[in-house]
C-alpha atoms as a PDB file:
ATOM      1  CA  UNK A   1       3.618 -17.745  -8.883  1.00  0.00           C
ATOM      2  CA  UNK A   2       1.513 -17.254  -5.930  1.00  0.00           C
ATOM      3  CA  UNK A   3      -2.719 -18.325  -5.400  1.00  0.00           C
ATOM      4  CA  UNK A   4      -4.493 -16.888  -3.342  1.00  0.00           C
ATOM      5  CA  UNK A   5      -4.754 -19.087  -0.587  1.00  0.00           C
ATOM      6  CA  UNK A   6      -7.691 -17.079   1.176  1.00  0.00           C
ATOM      7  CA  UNK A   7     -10.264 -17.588  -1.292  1.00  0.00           C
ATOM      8  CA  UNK A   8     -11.063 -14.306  -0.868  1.00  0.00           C
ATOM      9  CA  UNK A   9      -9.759 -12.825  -4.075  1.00  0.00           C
ATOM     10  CA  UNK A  10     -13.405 -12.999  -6.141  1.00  0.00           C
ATOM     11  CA  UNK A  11     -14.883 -11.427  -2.988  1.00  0.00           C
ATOM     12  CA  UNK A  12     -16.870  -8.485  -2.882  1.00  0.00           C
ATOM     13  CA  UNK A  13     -18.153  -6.459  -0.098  1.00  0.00           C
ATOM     14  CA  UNK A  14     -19.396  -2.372   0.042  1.00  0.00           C
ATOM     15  CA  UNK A  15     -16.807   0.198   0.092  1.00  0.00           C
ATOM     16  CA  UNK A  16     -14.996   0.974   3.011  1.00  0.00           C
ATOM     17  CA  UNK A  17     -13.611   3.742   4.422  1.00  0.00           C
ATOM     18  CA  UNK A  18     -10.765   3.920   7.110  1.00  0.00           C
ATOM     19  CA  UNK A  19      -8.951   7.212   9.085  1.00  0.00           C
ATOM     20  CA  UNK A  20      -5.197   6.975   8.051  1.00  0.00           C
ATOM     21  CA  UNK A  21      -4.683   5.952  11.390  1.00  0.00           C
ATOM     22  CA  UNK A  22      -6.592   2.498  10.003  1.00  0.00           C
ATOM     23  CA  UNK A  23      -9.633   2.990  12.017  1.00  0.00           C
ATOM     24  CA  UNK A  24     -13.030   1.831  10.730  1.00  0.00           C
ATOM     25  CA  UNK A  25     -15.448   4.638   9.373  1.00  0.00           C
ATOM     26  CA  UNK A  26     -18.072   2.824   7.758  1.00  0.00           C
ATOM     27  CA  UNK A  27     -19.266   1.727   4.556  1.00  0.00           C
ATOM     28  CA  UNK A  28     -20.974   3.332   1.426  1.00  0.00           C
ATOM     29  CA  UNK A  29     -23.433   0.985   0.990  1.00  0.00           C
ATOM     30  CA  UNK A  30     -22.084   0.251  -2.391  1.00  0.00           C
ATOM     31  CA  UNK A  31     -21.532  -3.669  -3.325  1.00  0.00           C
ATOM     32  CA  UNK A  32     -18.168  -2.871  -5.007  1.00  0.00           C
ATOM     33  CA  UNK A  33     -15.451  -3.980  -2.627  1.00  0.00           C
ATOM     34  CA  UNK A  34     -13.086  -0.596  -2.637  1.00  0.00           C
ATOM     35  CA  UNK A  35     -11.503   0.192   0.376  1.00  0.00           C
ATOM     36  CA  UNK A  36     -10.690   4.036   0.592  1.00  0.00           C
ATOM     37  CA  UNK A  37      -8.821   6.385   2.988  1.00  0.00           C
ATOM     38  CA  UNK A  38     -10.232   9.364   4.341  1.00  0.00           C
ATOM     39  CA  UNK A  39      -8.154  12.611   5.201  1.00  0.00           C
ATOM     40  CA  UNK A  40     -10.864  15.404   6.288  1.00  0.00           C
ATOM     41  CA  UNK A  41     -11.933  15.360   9.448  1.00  0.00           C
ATOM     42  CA  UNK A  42     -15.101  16.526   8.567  1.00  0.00           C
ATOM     43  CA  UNK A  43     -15.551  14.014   6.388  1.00  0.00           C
ATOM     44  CA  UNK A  44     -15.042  11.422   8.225  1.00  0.00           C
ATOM     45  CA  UNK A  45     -17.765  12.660  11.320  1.00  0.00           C
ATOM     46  CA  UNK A  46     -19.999  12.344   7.657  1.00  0.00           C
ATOM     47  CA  UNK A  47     -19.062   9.035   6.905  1.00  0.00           C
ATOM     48  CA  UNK A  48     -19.496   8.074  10.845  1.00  0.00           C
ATOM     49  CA  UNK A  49     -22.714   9.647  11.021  1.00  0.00           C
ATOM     50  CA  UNK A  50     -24.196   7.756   7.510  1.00  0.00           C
ATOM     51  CA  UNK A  51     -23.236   4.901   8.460  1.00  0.00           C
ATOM     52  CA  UNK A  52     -24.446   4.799  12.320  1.00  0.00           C
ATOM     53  CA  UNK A  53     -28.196   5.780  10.678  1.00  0.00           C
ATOM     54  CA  UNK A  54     -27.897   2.986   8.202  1.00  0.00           C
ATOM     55  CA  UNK A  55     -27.683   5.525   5.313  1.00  0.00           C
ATOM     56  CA  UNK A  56     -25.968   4.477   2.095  1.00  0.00           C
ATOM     57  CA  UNK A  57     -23.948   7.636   0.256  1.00  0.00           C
ATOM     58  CA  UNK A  58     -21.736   8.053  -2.872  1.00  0.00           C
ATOM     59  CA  UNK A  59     -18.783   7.779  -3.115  1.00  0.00           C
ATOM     60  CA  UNK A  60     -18.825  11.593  -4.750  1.00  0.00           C
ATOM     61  CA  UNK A  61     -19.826  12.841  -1.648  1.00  0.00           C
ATOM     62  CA  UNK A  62     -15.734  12.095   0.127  1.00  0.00           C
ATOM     63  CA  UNK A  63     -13.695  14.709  -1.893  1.00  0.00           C
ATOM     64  CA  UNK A  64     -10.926  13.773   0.402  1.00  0.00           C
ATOM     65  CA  UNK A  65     -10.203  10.451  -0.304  1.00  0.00           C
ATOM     66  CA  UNK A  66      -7.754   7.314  -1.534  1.00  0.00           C
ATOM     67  CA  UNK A  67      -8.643   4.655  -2.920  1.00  0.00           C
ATOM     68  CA  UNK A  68      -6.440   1.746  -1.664  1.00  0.00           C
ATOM     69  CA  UNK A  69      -5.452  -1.250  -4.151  1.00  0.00           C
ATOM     70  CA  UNK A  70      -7.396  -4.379  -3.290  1.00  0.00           C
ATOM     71  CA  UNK A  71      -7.264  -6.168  -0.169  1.00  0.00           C
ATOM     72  CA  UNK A  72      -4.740  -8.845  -1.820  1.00  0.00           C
ATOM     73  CA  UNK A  73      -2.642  -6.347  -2.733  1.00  0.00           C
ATOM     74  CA  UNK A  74      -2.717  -5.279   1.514  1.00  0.00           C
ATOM     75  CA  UNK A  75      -2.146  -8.688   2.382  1.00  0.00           C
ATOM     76  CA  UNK A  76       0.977  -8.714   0.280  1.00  0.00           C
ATOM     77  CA  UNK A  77       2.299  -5.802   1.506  1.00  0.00           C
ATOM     78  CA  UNK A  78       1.368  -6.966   5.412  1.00  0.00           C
ATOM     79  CA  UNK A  79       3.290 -10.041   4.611  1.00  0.00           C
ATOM     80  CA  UNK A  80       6.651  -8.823   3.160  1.00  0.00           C
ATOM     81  CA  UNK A  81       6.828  -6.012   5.725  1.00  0.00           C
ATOM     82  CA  UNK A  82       6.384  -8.512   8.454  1.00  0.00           C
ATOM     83  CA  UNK A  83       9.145 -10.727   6.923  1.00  0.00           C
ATOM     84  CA  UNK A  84      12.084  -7.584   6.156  1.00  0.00           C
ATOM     85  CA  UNK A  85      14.788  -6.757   8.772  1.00  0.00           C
ATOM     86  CA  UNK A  86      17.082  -3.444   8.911  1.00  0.00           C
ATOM     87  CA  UNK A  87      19.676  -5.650   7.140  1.00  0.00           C
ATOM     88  CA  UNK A  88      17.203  -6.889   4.350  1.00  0.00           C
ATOM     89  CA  UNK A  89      18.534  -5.626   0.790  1.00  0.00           C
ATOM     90  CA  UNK A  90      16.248  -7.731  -1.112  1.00  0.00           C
ATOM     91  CA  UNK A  91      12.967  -6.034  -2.783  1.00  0.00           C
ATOM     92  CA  UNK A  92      10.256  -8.634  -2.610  1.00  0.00           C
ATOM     93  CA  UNK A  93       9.349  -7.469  -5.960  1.00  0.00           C
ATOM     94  CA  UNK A  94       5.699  -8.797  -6.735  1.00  0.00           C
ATOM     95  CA  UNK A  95       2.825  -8.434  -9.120  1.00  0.00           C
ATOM     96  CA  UNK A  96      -0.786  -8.896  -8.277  1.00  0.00           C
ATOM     97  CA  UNK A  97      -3.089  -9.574 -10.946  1.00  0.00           C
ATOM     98  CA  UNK A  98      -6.980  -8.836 -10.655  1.00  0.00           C
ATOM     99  CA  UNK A  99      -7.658 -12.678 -10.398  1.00  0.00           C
ATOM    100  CA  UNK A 100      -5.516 -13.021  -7.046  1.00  0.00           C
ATOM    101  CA  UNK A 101      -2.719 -14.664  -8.388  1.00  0.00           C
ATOM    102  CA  UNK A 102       0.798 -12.872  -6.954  1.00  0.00           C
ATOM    103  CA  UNK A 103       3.346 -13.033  -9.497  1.00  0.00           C
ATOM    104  CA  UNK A 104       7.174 -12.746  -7.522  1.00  0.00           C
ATOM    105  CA  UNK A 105       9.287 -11.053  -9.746  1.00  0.00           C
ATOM    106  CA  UNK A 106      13.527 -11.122  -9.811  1.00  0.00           C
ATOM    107  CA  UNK A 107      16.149 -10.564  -7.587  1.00  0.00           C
ATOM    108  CA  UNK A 108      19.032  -9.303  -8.912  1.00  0.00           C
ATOM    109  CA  UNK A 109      21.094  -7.718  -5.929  1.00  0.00           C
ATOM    110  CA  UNK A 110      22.184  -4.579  -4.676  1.00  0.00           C
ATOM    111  CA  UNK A 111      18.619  -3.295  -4.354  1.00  0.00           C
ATOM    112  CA  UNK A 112      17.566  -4.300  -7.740  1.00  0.00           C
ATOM    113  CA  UNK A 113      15.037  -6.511  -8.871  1.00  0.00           C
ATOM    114  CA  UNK A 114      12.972  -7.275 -12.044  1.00  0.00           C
ATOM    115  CA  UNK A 115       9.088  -7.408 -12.266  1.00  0.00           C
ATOM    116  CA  UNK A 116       7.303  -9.652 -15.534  1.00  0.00           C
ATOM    117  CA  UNK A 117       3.885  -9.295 -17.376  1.00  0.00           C
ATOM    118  CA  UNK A 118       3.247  -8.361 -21.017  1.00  0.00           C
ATOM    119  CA  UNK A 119       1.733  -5.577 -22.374  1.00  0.00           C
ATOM    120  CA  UNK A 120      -1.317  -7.415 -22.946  1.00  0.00           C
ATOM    121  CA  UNK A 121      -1.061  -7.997 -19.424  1.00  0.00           C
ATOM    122  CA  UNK A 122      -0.886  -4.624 -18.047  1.00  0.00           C
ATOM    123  CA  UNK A 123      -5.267  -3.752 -17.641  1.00  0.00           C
ATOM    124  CA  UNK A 124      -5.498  -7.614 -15.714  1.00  0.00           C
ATOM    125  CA  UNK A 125      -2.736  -5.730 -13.153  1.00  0.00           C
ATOM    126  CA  UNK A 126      -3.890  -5.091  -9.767  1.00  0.00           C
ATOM    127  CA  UNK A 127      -0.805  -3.583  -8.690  1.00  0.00           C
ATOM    128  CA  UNK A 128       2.828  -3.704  -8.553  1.00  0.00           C
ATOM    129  CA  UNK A 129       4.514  -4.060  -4.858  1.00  0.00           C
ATOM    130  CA  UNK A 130       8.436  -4.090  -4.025  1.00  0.00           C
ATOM    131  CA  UNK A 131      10.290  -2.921  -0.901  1.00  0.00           C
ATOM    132  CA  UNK A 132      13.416   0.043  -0.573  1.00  0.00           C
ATOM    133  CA  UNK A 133      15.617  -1.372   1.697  1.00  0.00           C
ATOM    134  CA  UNK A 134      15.889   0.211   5.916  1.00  0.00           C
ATOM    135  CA  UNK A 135      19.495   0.381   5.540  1.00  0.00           C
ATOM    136  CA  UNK A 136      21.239   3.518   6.560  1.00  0.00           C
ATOM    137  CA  UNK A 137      24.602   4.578   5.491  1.00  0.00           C
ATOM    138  CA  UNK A 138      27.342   7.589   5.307  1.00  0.00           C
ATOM    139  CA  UNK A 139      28.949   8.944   2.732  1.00  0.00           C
ATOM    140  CA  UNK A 140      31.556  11.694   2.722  1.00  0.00           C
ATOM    141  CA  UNK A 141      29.752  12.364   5.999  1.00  0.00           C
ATOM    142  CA  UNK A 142      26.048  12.480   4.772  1.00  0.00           C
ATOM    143  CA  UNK A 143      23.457  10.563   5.901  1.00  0.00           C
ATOM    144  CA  UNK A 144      22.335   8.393   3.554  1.00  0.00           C
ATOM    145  CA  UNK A 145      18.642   6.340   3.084  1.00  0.00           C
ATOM    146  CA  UNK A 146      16.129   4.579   0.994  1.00  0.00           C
ATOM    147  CA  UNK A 147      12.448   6.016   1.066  1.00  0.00           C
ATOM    148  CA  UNK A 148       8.959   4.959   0.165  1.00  0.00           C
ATOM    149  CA  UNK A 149       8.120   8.188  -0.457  1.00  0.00           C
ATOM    150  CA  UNK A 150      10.637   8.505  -2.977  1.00  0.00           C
ATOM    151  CA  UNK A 151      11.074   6.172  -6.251  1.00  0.00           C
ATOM    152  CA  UNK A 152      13.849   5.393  -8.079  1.00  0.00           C
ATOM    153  CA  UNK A 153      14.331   6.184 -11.729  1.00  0.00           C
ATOM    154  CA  UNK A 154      13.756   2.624 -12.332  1.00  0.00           C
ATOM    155  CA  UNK A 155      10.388   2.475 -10.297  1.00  0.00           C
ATOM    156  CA  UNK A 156       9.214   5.376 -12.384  1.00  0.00           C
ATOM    157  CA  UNK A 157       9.466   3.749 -15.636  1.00  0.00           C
ATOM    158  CA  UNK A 158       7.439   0.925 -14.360  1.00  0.00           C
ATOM    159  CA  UNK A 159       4.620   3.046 -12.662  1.00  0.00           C
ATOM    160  CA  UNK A 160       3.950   5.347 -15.706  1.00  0.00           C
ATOM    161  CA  UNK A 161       2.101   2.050 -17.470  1.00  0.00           C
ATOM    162  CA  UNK A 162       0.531   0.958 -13.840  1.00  0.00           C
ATOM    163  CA  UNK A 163      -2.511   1.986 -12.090  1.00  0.00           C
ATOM    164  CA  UNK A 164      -1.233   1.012  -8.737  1.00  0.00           C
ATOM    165  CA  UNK A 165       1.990   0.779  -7.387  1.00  0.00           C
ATOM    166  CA  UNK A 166       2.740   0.352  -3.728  1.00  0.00           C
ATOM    167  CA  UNK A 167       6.455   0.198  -2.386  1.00  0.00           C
ATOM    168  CA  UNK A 168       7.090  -0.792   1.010  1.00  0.00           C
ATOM    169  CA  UNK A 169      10.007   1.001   3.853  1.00  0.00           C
ATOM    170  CA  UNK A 170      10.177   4.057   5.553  1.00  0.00           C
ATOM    171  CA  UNK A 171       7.419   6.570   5.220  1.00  0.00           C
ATOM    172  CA  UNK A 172       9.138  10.236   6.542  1.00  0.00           C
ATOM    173  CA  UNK A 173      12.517  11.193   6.987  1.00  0.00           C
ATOM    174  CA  UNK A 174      15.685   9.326   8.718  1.00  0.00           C
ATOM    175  CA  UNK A 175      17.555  12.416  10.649  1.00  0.00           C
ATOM    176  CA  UNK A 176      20.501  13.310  13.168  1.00  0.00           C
ATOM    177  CA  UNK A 177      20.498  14.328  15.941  1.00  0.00           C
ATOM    178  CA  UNK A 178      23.753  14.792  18.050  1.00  0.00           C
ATOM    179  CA  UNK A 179      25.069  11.060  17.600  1.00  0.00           C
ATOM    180  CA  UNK A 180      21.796   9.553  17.242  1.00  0.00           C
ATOM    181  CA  UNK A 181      20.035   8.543  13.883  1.00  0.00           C
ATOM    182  CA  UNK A 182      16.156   8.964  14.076  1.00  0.00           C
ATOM    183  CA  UNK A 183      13.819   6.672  12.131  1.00  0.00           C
ATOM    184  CA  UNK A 184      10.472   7.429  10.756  1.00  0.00           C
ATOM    185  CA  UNK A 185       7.951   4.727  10.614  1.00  0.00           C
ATOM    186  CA  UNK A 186       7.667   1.850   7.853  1.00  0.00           C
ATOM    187  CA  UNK A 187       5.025   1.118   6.299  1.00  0.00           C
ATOM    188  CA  UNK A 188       3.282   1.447   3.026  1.00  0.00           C
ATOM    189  CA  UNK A 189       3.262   4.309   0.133  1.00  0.00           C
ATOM    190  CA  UNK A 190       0.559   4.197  -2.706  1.00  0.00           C
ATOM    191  CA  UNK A 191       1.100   5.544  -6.449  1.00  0.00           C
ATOM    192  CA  UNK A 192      -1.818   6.027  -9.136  1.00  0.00           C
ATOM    193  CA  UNK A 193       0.808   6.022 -11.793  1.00  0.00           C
ATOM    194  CA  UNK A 194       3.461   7.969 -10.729  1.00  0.00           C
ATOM    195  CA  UNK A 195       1.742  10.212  -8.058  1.00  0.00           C
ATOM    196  CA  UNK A 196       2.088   9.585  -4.291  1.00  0.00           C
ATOM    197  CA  UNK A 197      -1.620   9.673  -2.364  1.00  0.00           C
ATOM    198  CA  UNK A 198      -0.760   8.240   0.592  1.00  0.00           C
ATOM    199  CA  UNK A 199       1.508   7.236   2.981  1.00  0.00           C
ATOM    200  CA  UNK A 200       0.457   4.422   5.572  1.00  0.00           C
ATOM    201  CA  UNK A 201       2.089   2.519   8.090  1.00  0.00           C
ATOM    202  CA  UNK A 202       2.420  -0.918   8.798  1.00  0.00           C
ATOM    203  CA  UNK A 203       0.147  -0.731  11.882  1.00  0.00           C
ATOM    204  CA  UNK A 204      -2.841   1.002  10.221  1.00  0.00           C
ATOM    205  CA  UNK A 205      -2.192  -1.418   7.148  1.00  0.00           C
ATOM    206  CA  UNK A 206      -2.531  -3.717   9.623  1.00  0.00           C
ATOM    207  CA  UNK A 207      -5.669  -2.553  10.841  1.00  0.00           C
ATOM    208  CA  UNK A 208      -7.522  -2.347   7.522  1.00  0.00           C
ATOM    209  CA  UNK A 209      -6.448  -5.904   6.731  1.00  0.00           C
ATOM    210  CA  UNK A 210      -7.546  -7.244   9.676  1.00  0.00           C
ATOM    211  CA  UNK A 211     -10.777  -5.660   9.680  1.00  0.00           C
ATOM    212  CA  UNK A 212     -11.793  -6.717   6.032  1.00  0.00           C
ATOM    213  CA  UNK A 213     -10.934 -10.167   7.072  1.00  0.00           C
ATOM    214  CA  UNK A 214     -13.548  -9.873   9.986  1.00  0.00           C
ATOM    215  CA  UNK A 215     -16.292  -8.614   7.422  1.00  0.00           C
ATOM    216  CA  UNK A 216     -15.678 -10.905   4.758  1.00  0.00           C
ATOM    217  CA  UNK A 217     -16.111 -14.106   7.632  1.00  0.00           C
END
């Protein structure tokens, strides 16, 4: 069982909105702490423009938007993907809870690991987190990967009961070409349920986290 060491898990601040790129838009005004993503560019000159002029909006007014898990739920994914390797096979498998306590589930090998809460548990979750491995194999010639992007049948029986569910490792496609093997970026992918929104990367994730840290000073 993890604390939150940062005290910062009963903290509030407005909602914020960030490019995918992790860059700053500005804020809604709204004392409710959610941190959101922003895909239209047009949207996001609206947000800048509020937000310069000290004007509050709704949230209604973004149609093209994610809404992020909360920021201890980013600093748990900015952790583990700092601490994995290409050789890492472990899935950091982790639960965090609404309170700020980080629950680390199981490993059990081979890319498998175990999460644990009860179903009475399930509205107090924040999130679930693990990571799919950056190894890259062949077999009977094919290329062969882990993906973000893509959950296992496993994953999917967890997310159906989860609001949130983030897993960590490479967000695109690994490729050929000639003799060389080309890697997408890692980084971050976010399910409501079992539906992908968004794909980050570590550096934007980065970004975001670092800049809610310099607001909530």
């Amino acid at each position: 069982m993890f604390v939150d060491p940062t005290g910062m898990a009963g903290m509030k601040s407005d909602g914020d909105y960030y490019g995918k790129n992790g860059k700053y838009l500005g804020s809604d005004g709204i004392d409710d702490g959610k941190i959101y993503i922003v895909t239209d560019s047009k949207e996001k000159k609206y947000i800048k423009k509020k937000f310069k002029n000290k004007e509050a909006f709704s949230p209604d007014d973004i149609k093209n938007k994610v809404q992020l898990p909360g920021l201890r739920t980013l600093e748990e994914s900015v952790s583990i993907l700092e601490t994995v390797s290409n050789d890492t096979e472990n899935e950091f498998p982790r639960v965090v809870m609404k309170n700020g306590e980080v629950r680390e589930g199981n490993e059990l090998g081979n890319g498998k690991s175990t999460i644990e809460y009860s179903q009475d548990e399930i509205p107090e979750i924040e999130a679930t987190i693990h990571f799919h491995t950056l190894k890259i194999w062949k077999e009977n010639g094919e290329l062969l990967y882990t993906s973000a992007e893509v959950p296992s049948i496993y994953d999917k029986e967890v997310f159906k009961d989860i609001k949130h569910n983030v897993i960590l490792g490479y967000i695109g496609k690994v490729y050929q070409r000639g003799n060389q093997v080309i890697k997408p970026k890692i980084g971050a992918s976010y399910y409501f349920y079992n539906s992908l929104k968004i794909s980050l990367s570590k550096n934007a994730l980065k970004k975001i986290v670092k800049h809610q840290h310099q607001l909530n000073k």
